[in-house]
Protein backbone atom coordinates (compact mmCIF):
# COMPACT_ATOMS: atom_id res chain seq x y z
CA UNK A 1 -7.92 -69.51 50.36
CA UNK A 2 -4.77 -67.38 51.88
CA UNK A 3 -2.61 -70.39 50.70
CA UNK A 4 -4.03 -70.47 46.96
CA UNK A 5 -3.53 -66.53 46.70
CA UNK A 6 0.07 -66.60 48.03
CA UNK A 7 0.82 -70.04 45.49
CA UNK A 8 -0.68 -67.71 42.51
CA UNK A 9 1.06 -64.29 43.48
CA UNK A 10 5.00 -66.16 44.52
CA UNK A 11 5.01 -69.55 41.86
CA UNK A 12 7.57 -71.29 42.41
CA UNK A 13 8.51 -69.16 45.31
CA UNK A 14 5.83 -70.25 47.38
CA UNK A 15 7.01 -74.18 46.67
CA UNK A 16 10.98 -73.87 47.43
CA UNK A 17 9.55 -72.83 50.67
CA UNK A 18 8.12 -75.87 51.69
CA UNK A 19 10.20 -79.59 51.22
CA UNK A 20 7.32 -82.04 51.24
CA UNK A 21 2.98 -81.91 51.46
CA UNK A 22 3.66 -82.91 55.35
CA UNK A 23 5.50 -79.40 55.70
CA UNK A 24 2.22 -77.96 53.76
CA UNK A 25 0.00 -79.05 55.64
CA UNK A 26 1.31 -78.10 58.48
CA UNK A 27 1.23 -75.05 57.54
CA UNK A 28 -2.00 -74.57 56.73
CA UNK A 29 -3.13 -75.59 60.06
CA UNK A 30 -1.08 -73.35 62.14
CA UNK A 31 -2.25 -70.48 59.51
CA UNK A 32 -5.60 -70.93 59.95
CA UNK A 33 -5.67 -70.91 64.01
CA UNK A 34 -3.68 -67.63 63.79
CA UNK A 35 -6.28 -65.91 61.18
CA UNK A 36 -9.13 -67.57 62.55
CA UNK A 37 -10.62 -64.16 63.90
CA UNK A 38 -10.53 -62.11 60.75
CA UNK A 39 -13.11 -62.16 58.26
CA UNK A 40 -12.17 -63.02 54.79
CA UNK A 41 -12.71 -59.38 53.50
CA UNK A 42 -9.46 -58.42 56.20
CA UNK A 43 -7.19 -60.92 54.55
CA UNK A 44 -8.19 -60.36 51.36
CA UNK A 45 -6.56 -56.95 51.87
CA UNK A 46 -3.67 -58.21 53.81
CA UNK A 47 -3.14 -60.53 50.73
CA UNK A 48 -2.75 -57.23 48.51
CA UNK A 49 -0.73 -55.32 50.16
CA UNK A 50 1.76 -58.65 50.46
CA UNK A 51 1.23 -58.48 46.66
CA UNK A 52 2.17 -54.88 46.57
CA UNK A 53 5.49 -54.96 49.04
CA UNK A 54 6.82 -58.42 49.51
CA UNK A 55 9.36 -60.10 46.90
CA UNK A 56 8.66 -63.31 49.01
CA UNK A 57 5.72 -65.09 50.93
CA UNK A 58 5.66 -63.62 54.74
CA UNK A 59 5.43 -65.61 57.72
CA UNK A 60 2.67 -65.80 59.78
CA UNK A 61 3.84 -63.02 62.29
CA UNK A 62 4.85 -60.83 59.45
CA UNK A 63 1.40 -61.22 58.08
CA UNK A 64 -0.37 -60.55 61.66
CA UNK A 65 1.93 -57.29 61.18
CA UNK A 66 0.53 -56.11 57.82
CA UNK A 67 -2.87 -56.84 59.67
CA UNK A 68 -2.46 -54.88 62.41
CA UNK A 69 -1.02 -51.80 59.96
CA UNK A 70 -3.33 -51.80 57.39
CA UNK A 71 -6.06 -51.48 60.23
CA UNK A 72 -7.40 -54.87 58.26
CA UNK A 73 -10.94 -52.70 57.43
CA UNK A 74 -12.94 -53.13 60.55
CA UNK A 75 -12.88 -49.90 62.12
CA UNK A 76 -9.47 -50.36 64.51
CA UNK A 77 -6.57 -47.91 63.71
CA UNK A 78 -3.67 -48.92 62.38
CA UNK A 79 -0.47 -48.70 65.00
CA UNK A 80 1.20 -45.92 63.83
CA UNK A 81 -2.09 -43.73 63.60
CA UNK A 82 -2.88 -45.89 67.05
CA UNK A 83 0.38 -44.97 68.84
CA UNK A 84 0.11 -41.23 67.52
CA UNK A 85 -3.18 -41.13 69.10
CA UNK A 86 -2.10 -42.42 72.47
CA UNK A 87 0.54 -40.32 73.14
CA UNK A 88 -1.00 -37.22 72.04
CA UNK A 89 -3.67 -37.88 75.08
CA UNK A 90 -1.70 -40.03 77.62
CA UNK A 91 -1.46 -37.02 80.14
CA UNK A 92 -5.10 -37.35 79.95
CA UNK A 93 -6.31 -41.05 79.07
CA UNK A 94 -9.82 -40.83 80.73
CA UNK A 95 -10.43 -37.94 79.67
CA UNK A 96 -10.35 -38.77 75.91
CA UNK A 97 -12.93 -40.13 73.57
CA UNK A 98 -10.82 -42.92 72.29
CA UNK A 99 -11.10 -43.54 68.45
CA UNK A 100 -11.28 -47.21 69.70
CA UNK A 101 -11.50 -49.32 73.05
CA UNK A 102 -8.09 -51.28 71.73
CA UNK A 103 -5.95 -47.71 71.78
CA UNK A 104 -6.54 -47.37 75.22
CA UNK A 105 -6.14 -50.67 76.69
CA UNK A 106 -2.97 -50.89 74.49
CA UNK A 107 -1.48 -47.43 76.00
CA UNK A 108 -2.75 -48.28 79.33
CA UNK A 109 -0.44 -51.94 79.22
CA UNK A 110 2.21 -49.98 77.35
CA UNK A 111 2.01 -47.38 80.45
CA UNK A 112 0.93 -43.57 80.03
CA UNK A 113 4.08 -42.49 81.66
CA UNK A 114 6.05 -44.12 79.02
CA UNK A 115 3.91 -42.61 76.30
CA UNK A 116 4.36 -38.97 77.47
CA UNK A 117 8.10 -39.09 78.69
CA UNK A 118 10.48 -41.65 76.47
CA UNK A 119 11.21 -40.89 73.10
CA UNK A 120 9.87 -42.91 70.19
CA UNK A 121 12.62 -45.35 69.67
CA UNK A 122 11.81 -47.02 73.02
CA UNK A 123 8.54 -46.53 73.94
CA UNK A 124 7.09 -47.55 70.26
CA UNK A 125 8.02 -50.94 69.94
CA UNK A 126 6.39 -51.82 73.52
CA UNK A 127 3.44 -50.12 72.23
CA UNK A 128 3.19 -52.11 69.25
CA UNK A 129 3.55 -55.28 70.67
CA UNK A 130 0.70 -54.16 73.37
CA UNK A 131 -1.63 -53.30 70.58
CA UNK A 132 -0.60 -56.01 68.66
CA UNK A 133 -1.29 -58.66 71.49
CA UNK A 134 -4.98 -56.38 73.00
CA UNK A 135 -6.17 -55.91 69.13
CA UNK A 136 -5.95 -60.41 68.83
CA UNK A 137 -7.93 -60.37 71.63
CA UNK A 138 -10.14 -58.28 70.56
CA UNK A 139 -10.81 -59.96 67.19
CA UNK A 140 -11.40 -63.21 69.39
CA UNK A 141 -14.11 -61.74 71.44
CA UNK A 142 -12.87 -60.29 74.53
CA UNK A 143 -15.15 -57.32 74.96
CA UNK A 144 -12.95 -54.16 76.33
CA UNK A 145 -14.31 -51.32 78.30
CA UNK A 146 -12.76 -47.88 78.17
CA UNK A 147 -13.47 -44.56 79.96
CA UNK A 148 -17.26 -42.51 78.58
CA UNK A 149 -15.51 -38.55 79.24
CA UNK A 150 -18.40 -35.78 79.09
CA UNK A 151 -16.72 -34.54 75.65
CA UNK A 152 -17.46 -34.81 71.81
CA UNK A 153 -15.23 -36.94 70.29
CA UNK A 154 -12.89 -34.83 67.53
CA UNK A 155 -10.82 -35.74 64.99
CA UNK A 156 -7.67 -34.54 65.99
CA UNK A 157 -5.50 -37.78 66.15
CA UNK A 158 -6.42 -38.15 62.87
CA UNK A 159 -5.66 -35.13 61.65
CA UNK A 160 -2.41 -35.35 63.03
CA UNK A 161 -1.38 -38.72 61.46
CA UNK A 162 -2.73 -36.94 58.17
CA UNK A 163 -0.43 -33.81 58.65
CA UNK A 164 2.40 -36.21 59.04
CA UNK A 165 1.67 -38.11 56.03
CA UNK A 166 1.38 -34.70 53.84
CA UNK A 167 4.02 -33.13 55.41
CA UNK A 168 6.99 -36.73 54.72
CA UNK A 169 5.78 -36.16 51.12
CA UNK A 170 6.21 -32.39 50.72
CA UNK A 171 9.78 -32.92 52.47
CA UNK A 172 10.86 -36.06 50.64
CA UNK A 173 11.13 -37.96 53.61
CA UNK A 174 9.78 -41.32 54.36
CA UNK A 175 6.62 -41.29 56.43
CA UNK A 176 8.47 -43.67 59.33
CA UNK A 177 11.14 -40.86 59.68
CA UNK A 178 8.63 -37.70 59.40
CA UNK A 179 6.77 -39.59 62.16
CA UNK A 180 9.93 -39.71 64.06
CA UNK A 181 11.21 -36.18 63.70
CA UNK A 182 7.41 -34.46 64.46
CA UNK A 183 7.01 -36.81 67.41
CA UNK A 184 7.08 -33.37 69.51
CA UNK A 185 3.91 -32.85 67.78
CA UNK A 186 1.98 -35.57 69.99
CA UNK A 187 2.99 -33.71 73.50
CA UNK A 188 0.74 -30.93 74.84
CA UNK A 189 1.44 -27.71 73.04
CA UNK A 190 3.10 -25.56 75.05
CA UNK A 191 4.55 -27.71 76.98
CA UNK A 192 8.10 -28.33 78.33
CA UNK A 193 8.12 -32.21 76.98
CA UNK A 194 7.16 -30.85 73.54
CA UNK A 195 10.07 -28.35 73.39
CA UNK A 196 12.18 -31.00 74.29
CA UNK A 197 11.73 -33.51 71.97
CA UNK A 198 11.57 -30.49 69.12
CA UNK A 199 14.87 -29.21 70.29
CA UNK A 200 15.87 -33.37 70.05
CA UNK A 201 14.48 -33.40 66.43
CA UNK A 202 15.91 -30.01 65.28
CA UNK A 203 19.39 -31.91 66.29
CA UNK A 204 18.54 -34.81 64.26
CA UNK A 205 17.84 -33.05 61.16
CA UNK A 206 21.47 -30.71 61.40
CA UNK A 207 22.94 -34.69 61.75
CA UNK A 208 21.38 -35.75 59.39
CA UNK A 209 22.16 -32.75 57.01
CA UNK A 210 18.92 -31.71 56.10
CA UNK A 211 17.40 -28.67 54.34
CA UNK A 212 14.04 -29.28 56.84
CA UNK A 213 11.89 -26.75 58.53
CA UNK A 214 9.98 -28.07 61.33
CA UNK A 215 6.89 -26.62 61.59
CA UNK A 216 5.52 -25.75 65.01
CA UNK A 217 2.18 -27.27 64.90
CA UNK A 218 -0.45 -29.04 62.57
CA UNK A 219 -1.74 -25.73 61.48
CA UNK A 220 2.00 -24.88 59.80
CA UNK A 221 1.27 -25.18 55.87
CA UNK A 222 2.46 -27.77 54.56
């Protein structure tokens, strides 16, 4: 199915990338053990967005990628919204009603001291390939525990990662460098980390030569 979609959406794109049927097949195969824990309504939707963004067919770990972002439908966060969520409560971790078992286990392997003391740039790609690797085994049936705090769950992650997405489109930034600059947002208000890394973004946006206020939480308007 994934293989018919892609031939229909790139043409003759889709055939210059493969010599001979052997090549094809081969293919295929390796293909279907990678996807072979999603349902067919998850691709589906990985298909589109391909359809949307990509000039060309992606590879297999470029396709795992859109996955994992989209959040593929079932109910587990996508990484950014994922990683936005961890750090915001990695001074905390058991304390937290976890939007889903695979955040924790992912900020957990990534390490909570990471999360609440390195800045973005090095701490998210080792969270993204933890999530990326506990989410897989997940989908294949590993069942994950995580920690049952005496709390209601809010929606505060969420609202952040909203906030975000408003506030890169009311500032004509892209949403990958609005994450970046409110990344102060995700540390403990009041705190001395979060002052830090605001005094760290203020300096990126006089470098940068922008005409940015930084608000100084998620109840600034936007």
């Amino acid at each position: 199915m994934i293989f018919a979609r892609f031939m229909a959406i790139y043409g003759h794109k889709f055939k210059s990338s493969f010599e001979t049927q052997d090549e094809i097949r081969i293919a295929k195969r390796e293909w279907a053990l990678s996807l072979a824990s999603f349902t067919e309504m998850q691709l589906v939707s990985a298909v589109d967005r391909c359809k949307e963004t990509l000039a060309w067919m992606p590879t297999i770990s470029e396709f795992l990628k859109i996955l994992e972002t989209i959040g593929a439908g079932d109910g587990i966060p996508g990484v950014r919204q994922a990683y936005m969520e961890a750090c915001r409560y990695a001074d905390h971790p058991t304390q937290h009603a976890w939007s889903h078992p695979v955040v924790y286990h992912a900020g957990r392997e990534a390490s909570w001291f990471r999360l609440r003391s390195e800045e973005e740039r090095a701490v998210y790609p080792v969270f993204s390939y933890h999530y990326e690797m506990v989410v897989r085994r997940f989908r294949q049936g590993e069942l994950l525990d995580q920690p049952h705090p005496q709390a209601i769950t809010d929606n505060r992650d969420a609202t952040l990662y909203q906030f975000i997405q408003r506030w890169s489109q009311s500032q004509s930034v892209s949403e990958e460098q609005a994450a970046s600059l409110l990344y102060y947002l995700t540390k403990p208000e009041g705190s001395r980390t979060r002052a830090t890394y605001k005094k760290k973004a203020e300096q990126k946006v006089r470098e940068a030569g922008l005409d940015i206020q930084l608000p100084d939480n998620i109840d600034s308007s936007v």
